[in-house]
PDB file of N, CA and C in Angstrom:
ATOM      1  N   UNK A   1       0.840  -1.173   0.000  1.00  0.00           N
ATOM      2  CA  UNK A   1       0.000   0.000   0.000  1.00  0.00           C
ATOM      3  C   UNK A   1       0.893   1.246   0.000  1.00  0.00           C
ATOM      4  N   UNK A   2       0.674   2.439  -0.897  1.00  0.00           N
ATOM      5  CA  UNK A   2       1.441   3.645  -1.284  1.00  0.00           C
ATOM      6  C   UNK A   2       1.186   4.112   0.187  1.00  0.00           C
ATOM      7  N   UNK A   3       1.833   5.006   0.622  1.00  0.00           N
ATOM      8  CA  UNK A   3       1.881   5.953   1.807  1.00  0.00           C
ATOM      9  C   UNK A   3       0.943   7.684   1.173  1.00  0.00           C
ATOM     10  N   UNK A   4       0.091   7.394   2.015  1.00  0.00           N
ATOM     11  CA  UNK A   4      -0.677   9.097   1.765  1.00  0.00           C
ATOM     12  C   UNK A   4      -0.044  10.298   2.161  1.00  0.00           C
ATOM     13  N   UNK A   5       0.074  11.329   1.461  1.00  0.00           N
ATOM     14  CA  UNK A   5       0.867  12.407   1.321  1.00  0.00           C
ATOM     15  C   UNK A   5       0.153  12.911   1.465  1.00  0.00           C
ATOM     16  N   UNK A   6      -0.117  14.306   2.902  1.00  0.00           N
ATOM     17  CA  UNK A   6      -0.727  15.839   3.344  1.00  0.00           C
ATOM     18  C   UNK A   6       0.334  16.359   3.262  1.00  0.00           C
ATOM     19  N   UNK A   7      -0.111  18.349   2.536  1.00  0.00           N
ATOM     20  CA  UNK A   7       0.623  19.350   3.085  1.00  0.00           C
ATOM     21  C   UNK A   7       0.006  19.432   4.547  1.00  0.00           C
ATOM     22  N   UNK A   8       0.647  20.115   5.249  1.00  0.00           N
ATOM     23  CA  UNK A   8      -0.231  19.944   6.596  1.00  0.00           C
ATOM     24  C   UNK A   8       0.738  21.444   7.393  1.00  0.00           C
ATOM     25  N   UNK A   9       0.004  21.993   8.642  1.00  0.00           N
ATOM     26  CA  UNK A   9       0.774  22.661   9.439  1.00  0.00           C
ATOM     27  C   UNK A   9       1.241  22.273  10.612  1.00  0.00           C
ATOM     28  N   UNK A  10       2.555  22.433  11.054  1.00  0.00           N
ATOM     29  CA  UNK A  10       3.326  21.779  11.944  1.00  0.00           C
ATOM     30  C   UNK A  10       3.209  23.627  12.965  1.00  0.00           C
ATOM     31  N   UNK A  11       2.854  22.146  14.308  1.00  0.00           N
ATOM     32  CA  UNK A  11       3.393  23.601  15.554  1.00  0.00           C
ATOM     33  C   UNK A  11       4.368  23.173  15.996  1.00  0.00           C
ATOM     34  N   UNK A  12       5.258  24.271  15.667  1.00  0.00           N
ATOM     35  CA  UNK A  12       6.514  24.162  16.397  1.00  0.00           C
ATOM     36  C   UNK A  12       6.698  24.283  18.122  1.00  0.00           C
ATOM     37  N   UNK A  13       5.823  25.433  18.120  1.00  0.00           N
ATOM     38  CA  UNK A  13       5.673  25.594  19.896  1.00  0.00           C
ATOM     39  C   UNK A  13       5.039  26.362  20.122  1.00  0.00           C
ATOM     40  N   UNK A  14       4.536  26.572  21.413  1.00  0.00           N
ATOM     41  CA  UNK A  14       2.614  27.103  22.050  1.00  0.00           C
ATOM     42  C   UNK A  14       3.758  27.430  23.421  1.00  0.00           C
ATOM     43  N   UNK A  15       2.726  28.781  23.155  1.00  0.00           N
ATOM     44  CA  UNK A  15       3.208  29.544  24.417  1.00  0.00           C
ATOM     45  C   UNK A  15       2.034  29.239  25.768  1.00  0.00           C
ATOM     46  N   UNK A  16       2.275  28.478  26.789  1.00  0.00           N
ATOM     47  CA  UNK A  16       1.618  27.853  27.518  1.00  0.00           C
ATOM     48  C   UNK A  16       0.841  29.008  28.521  1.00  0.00           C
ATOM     49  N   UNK A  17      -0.299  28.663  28.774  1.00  0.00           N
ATOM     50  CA  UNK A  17      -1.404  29.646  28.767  1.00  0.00           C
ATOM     51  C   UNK A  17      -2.051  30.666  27.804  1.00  0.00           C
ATOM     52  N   UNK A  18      -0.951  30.601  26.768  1.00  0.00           N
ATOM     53  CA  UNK A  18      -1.900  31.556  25.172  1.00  0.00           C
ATOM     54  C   UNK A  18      -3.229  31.580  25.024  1.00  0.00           C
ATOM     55  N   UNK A  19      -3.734  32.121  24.196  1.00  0.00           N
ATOM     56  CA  UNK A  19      -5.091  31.663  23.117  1.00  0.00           C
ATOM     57  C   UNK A  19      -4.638  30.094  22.846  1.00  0.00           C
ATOM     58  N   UNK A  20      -3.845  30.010  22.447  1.00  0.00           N
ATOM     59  CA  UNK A  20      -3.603  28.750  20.935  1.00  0.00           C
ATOM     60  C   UNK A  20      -3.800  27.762  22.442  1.00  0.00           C
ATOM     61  N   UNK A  21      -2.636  27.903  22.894  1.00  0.00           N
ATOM     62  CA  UNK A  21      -2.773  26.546  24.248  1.00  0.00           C
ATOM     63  C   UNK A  21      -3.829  26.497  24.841  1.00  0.00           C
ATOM     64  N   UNK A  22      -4.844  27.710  25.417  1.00  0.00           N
ATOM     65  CA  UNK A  22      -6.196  27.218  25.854  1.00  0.00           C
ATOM     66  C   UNK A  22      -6.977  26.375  25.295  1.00  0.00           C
ATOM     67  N   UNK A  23      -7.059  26.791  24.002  1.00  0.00           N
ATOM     68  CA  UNK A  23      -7.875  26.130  22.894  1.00  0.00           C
ATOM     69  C   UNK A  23      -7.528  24.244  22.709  1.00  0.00           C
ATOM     70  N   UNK A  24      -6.428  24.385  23.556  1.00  0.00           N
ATOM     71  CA  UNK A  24      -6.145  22.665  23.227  1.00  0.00           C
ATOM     72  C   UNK A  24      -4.919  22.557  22.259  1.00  0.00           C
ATOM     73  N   UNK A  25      -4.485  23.127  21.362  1.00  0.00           N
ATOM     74  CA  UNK A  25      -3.002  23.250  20.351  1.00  0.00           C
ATOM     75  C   UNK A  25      -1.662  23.164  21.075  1.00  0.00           C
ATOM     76  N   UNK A  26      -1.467  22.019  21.397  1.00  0.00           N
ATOM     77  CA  UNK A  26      -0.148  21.586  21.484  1.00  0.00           C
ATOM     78  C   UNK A  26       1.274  21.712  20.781  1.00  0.00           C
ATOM     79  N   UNK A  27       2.950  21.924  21.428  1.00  0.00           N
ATOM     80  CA  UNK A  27       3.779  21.684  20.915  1.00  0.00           C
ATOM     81  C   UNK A  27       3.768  20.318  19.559  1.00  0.00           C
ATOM     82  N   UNK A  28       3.960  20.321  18.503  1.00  0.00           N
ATOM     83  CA  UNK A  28       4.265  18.697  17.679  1.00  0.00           C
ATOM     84  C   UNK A  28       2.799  19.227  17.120  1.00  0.00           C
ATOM     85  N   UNK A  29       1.570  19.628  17.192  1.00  0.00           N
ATOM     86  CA  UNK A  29       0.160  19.067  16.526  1.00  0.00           C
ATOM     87  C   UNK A  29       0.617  19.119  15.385  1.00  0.00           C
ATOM     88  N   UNK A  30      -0.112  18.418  14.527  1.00  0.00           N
ATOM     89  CA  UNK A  30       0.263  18.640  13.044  1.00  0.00           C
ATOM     90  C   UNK A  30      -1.639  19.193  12.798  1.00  0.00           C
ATOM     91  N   UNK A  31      -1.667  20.678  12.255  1.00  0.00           N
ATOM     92  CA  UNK A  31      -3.014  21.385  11.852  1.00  0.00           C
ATOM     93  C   UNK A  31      -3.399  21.004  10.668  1.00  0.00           C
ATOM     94  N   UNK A  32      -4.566  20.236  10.331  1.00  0.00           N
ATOM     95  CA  UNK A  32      -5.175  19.940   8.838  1.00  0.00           C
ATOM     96  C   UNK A  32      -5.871  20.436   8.607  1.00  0.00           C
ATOM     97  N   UNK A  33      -6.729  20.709   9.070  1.00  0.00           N
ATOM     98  CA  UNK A  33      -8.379  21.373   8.990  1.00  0.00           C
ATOM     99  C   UNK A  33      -8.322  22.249   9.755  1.00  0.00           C
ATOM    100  N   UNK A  34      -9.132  23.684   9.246  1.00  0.00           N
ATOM    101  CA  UNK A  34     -10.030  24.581   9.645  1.00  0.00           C
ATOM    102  C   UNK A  34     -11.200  24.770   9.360  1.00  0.00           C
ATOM    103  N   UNK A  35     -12.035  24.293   9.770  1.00  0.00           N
ATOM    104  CA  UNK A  35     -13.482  24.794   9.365  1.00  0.00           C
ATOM    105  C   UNK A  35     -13.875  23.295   8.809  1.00  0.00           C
ATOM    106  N   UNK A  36     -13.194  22.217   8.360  1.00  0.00           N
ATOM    107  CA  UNK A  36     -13.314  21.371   7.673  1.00  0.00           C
ATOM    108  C   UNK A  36     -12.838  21.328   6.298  1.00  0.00           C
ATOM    109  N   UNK A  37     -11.824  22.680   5.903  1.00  0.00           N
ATOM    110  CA  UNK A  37     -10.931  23.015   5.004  1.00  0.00           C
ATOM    111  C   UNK A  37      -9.785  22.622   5.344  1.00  0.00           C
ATOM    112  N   UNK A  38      -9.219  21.944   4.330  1.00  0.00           N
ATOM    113  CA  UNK A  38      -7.443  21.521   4.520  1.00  0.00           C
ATOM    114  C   UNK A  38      -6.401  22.632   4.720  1.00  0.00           C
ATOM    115  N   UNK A  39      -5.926  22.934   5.671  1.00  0.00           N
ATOM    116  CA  UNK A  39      -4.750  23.427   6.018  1.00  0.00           C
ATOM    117  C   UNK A  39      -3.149  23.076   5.579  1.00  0.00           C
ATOM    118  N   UNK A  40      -2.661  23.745   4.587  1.00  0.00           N
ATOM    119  CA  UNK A  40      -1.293  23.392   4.041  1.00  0.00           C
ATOM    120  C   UNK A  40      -0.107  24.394   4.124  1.00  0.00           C
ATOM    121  N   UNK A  41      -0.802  25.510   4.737  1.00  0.00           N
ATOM    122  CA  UNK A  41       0.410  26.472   5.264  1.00  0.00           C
ATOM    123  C   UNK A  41      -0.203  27.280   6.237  1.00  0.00           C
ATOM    124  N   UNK A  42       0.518  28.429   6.611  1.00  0.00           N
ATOM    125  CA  UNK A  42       0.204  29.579   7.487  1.00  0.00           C
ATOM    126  C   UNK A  42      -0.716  30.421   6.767  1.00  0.00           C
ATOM    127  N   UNK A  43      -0.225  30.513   5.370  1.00  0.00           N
ATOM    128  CA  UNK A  43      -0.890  31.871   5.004  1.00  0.00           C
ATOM    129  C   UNK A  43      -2.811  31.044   4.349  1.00  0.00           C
ATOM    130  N   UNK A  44      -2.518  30.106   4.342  1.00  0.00           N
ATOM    131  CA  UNK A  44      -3.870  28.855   4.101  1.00  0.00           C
ATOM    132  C   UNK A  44      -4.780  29.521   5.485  1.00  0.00           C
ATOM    133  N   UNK A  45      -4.153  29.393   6.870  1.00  0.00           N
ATOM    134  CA  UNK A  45      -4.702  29.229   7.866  1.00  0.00           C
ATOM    135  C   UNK A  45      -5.180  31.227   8.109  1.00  0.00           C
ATOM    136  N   UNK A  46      -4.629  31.875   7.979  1.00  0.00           N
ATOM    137  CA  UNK A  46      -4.362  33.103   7.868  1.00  0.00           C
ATOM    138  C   UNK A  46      -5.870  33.781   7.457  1.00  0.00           C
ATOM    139  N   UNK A  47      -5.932  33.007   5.819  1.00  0.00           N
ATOM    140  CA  UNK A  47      -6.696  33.862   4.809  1.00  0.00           C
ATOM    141  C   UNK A  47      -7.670  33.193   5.552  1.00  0.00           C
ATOM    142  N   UNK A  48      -8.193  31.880   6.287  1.00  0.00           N
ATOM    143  CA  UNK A  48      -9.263  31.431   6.642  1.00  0.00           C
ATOM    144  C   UNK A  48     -10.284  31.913   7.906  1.00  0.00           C
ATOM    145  N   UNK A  49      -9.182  32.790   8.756  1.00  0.00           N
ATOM    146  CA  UNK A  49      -8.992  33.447   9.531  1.00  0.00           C
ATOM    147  C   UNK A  49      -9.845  35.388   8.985  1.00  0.00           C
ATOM    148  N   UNK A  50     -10.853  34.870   8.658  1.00  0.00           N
ATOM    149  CA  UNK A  50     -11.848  36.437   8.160  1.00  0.00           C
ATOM    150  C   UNK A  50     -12.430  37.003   9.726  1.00  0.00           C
ATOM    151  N   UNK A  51     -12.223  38.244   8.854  1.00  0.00           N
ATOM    152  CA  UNK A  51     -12.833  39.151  10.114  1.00  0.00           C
ATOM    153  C   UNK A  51     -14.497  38.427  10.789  1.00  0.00           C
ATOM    154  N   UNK A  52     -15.503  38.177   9.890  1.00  0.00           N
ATOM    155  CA  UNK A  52     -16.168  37.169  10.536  1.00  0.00           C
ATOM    156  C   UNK A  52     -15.859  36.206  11.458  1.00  0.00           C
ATOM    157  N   UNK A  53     -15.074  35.545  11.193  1.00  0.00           N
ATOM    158  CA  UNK A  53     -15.146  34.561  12.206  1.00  0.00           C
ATOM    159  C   UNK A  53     -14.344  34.963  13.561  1.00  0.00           C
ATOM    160  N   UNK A  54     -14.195  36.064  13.434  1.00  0.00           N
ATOM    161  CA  UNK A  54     -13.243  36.769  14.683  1.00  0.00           C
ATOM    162  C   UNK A  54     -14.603  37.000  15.863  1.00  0.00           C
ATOM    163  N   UNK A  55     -14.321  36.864  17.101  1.00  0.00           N
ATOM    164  CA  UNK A  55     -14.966  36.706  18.382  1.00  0.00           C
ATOM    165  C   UNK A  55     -15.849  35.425  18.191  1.00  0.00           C
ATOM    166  N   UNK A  56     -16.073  34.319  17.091  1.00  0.00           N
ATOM    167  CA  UNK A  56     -17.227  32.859  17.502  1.00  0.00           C
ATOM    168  C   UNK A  56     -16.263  31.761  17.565  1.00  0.00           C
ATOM    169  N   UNK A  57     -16.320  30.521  17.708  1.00  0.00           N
ATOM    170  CA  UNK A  57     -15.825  29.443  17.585  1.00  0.00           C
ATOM    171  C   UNK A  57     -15.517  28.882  16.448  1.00  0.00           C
ATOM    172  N   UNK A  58     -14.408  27.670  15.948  1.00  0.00           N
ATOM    173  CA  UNK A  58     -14.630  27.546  14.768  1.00  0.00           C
ATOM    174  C   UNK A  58     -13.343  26.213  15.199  1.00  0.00           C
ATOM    175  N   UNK A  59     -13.748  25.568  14.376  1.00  0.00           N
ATOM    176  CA  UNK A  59     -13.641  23.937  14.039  1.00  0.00           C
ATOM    177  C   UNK A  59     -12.028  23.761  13.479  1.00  0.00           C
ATOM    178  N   UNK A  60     -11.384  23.002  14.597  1.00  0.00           N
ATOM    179  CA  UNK A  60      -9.924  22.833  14.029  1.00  0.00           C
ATOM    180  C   UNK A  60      -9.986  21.790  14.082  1.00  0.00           C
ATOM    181  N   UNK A  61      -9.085  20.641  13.471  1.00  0.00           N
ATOM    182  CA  UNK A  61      -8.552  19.207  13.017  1.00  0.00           C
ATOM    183  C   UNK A  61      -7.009  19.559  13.353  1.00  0.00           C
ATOM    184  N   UNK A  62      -6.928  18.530  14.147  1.00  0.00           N
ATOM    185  CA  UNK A  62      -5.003  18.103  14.864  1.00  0.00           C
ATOM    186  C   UNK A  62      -4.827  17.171  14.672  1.00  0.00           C
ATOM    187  N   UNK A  63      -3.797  16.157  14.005  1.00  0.00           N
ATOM    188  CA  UNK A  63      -3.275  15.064  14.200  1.00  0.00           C
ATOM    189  C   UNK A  63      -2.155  15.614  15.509  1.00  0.00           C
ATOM    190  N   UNK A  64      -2.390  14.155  16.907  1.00  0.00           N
ATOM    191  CA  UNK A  64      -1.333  14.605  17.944  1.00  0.00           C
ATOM    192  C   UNK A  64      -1.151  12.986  17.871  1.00  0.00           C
ATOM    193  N   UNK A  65       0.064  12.971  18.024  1.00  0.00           N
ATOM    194  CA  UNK A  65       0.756  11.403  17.576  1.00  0.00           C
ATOM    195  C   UNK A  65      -0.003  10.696  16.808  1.00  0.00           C
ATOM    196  N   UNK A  66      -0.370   9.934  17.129  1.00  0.00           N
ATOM    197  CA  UNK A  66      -1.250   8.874  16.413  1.00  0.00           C
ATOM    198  C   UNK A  66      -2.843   9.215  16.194  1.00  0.00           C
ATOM    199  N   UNK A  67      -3.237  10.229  17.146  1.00  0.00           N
ATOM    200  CA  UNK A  67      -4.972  10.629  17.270  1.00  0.00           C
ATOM    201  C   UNK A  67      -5.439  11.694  15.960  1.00  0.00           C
ATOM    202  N   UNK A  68      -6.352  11.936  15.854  1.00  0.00           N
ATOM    203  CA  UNK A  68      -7.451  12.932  15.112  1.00  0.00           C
ATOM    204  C   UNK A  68      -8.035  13.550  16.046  1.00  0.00           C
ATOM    205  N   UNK A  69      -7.531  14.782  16.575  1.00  0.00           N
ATOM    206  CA  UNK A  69      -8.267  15.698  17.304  1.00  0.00           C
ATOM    207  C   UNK A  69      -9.245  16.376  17.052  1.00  0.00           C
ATOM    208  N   UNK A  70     -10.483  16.916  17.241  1.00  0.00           N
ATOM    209  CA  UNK A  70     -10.892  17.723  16.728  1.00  0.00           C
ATOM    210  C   UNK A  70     -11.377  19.031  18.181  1.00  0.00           C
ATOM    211  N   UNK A  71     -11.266  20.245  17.400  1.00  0.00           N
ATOM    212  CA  UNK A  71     -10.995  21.179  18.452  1.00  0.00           C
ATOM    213  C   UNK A  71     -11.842  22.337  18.162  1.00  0.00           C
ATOM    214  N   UNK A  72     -12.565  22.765  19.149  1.00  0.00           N
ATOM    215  CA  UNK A  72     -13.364  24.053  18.871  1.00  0.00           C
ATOM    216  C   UNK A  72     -12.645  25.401  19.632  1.00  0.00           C
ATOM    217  N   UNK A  73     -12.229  26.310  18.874  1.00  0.00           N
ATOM    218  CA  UNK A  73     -11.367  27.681  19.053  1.00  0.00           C
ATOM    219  C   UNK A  73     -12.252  28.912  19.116  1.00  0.00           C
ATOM    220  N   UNK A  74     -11.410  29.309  19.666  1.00  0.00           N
ATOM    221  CA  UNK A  74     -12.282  30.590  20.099  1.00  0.00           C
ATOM    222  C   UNK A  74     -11.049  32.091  19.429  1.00  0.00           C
ATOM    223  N   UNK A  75     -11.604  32.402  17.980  1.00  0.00           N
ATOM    224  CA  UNK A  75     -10.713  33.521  17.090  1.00  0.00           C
ATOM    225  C   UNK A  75     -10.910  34.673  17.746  1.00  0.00           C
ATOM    226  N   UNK A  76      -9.770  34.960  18.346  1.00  0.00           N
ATOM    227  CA  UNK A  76      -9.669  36.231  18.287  1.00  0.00           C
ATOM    228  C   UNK A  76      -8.975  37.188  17.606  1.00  0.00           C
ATOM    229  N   UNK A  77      -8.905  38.364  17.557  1.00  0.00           N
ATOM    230  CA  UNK A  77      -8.686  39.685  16.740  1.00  0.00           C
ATOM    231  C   UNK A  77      -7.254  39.392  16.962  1.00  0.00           C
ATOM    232  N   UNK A  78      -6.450  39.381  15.719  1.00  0.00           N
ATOM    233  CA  UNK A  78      -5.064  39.838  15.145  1.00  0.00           C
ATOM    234  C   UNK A  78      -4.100  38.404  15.138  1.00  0.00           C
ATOM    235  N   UNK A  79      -3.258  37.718  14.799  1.00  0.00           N
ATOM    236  CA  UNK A  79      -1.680  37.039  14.581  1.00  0.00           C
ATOM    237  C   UNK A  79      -1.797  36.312  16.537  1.00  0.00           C
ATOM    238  N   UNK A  80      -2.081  35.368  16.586  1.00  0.00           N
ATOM    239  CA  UNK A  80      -1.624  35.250  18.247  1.00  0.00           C
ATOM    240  C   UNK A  80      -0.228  34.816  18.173  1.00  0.00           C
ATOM    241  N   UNK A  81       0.610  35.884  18.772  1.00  0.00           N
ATOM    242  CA  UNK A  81       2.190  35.453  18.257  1.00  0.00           C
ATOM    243  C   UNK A  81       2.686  34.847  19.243  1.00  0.00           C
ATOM    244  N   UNK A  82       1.377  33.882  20.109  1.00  0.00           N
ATOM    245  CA  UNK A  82       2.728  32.445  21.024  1.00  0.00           C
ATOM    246  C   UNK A  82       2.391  31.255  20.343  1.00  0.00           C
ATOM    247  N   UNK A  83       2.423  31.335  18.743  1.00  0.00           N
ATOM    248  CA  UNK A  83       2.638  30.259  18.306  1.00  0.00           C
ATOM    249  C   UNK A  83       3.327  30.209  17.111  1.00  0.00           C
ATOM    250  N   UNK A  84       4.168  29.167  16.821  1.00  0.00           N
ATOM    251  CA  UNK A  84       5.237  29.201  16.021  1.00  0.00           C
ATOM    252  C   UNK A  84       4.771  28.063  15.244  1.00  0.00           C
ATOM    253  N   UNK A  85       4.163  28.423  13.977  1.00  0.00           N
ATOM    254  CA  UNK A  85       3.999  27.836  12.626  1.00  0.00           C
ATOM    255  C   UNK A  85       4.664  27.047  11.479  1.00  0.00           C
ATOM    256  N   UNK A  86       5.081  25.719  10.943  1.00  0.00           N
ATOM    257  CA  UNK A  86       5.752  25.620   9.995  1.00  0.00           C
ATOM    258  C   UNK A  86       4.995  24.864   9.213  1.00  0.00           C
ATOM    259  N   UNK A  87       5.302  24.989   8.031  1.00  0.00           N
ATOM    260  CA  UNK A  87       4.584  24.119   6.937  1.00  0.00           C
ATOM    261  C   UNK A  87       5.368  23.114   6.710  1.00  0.00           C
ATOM    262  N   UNK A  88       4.336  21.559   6.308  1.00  0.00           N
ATOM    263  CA  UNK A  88       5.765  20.393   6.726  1.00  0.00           C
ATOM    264  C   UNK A  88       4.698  19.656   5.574  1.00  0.00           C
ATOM    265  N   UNK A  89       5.470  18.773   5.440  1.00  0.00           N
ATOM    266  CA  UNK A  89       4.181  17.511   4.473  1.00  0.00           C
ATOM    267  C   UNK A  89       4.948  16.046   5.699  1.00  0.00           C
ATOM    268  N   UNK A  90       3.230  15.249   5.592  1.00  0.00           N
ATOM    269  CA  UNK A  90       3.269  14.359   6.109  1.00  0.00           C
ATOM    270  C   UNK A  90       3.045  12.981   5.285  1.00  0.00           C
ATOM    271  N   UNK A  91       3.719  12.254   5.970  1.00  0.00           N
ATOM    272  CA  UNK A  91       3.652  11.113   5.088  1.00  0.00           C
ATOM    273  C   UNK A  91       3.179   9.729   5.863  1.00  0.00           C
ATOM    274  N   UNK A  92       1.839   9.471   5.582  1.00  0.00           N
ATOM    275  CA  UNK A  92       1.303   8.285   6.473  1.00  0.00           C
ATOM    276  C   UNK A  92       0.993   6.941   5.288  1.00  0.00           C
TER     277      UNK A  92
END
Protein backbone atom coordinates (compact mmCIF):
# COMPACT_ATOMS: atom_id res chain seq x y z
CA UNK A 1 0.00 0.00 0.00
CA UNK A 2 1.44 3.64 -1.28
CA UNK A 3 1.88 5.95 1.81
CA UNK A 4 -0.68 9.10 1.76
CA UNK A 5 0.87 12.41 1.32
CA UNK A 6 -0.73 15.84 3.34
CA UNK A 7 0.62 19.35 3.09
CA UNK A 8 -0.23 19.94 6.60
CA UNK A 9 0.77 22.66 9.44
CA UNK A 10 3.33 21.78 11.94
CA UNK A 11 3.39 23.60 15.55
CA UNK A 12 6.51 24.16 16.40
CA UNK A 13 5.67 25.59 19.90
CA UNK A 14 2.61 27.10 22.05
CA UNK A 15 3.21 29.54 24.42
CA UNK A 16 1.62 27.85 27.52
CA UNK A 17 -1.40 29.65 28.77
CA UNK A 18 -1.90 31.56 25.17
CA UNK A 19 -5.09 31.66 23.12
CA UNK A 20 -3.60 28.75 20.93
CA UNK A 21 -2.77 26.55 24.25
CA UNK A 22 -6.20 27.22 25.85
CA UNK A 23 -7.87 26.13 22.89
CA UNK A 24 -6.14 22.66 23.23
CA UNK A 25 -3.00 23.25 20.35
CA UNK A 26 -0.15 21.59 21.48
CA UNK A 27 3.78 21.68 20.91
CA UNK A 28 4.27 18.70 17.68
CA UNK A 29 0.16 19.07 16.53
CA UNK A 30 0.26 18.64 13.04
CA UNK A 31 -3.01 21.39 11.85
CA UNK A 32 -5.17 19.94 8.84
CA UNK A 33 -8.38 21.37 8.99
CA UNK A 34 -10.03 24.58 9.65
CA UNK A 35 -13.48 24.79 9.36
CA UNK A 36 -13.31 21.37 7.67
CA UNK A 37 -10.93 23.02 5.00
CA UNK A 38 -7.44 21.52 4.52
CA UNK A 39 -4.75 23.43 6.02
CA UNK A 40 -1.29 23.39 4.04
CA UNK A 41 0.41 26.47 5.26
CA UNK A 42 0.20 29.58 7.49
CA UNK A 43 -0.89 31.87 5.00
CA UNK A 44 -3.87 28.85 4.10
CA UNK A 45 -4.70 29.23 7.87
CA UNK A 46 -4.36 33.10 7.87
CA UNK A 47 -6.70 33.86 4.81
CA UNK A 48 -9.26 31.43 6.64
CA UNK A 49 -8.99 33.45 9.53
CA UNK A 50 -11.85 36.44 8.16
CA UNK A 51 -12.83 39.15 10.11
CA UNK A 52 -16.17 37.17 10.54
CA UNK A 53 -15.15 34.56 12.21
CA UNK A 54 -13.24 36.77 14.68
CA UNK A 55 -14.97 36.71 18.38
CA UNK A 56 -17.23 32.86 17.50
CA UNK A 57 -15.82 29.44 17.58
CA UNK A 58 -14.63 27.55 14.77
CA UNK A 59 -13.64 23.94 14.04
CA UNK A 60 -9.92 22.83 14.03
CA UNK A 61 -8.55 19.21 13.02
CA UNK A 62 -5.00 18.10 14.86
CA UNK A 63 -3.28 15.06 14.20
CA UNK A 64 -1.33 14.61 17.94
CA UNK A 65 0.76 11.40 17.58
CA UNK A 66 -1.25 8.87 16.41
CA UNK A 67 -4.97 10.63 17.27
CA UNK A 68 -7.45 12.93 15.11
CA UNK A 69 -8.27 15.70 17.30
CA UNK A 70 -10.89 17.72 16.73
CA UNK A 71 -10.99 21.18 18.45
CA UNK A 72 -13.36 24.05 18.87
CA UNK A 73 -11.37 27.68 19.05
CA UNK A 74 -12.28 30.59 20.10
CA UNK A 75 -10.71 33.52 17.09
CA UNK A 76 -9.67 36.23 18.29
CA UNK A 77 -8.69 39.68 16.74
CA UNK A 78 -5.06 39.84 15.14
CA UNK A 79 -1.68 37.04 14.58
CA UNK A 80 -1.62 35.25 18.25
CA UNK A 81 2.19 35.45 18.26
CA UNK A 82 2.73 32.44 21.02
CA UNK A 83 2.64 30.26 18.31
CA UNK A 84 5.24 29.20 16.02
CA UNK A 85 4.00 27.84 12.63
CA UNK A 86 5.75 25.62 10.00
CA UNK A 87 4.58 24.12 6.94
CA UNK A 88 5.76 20.39 6.73
CA UNK A 89 4.18 17.51 4.47
CA UNK A 90 3.27 14.36 6.11
CA UNK A 91 3.65 11.11 5.09
CA UNK A 92 1.30 8.28 6.47
Amino acid sequence: MAAIEWKVLFVVSVEPNSHTWNAGIRDGDFIVAFNGMSVESSDDLFKMLTEEKIGIFQDVTVIRQDKKIDLRVYACGGADACVMLEAFILHI
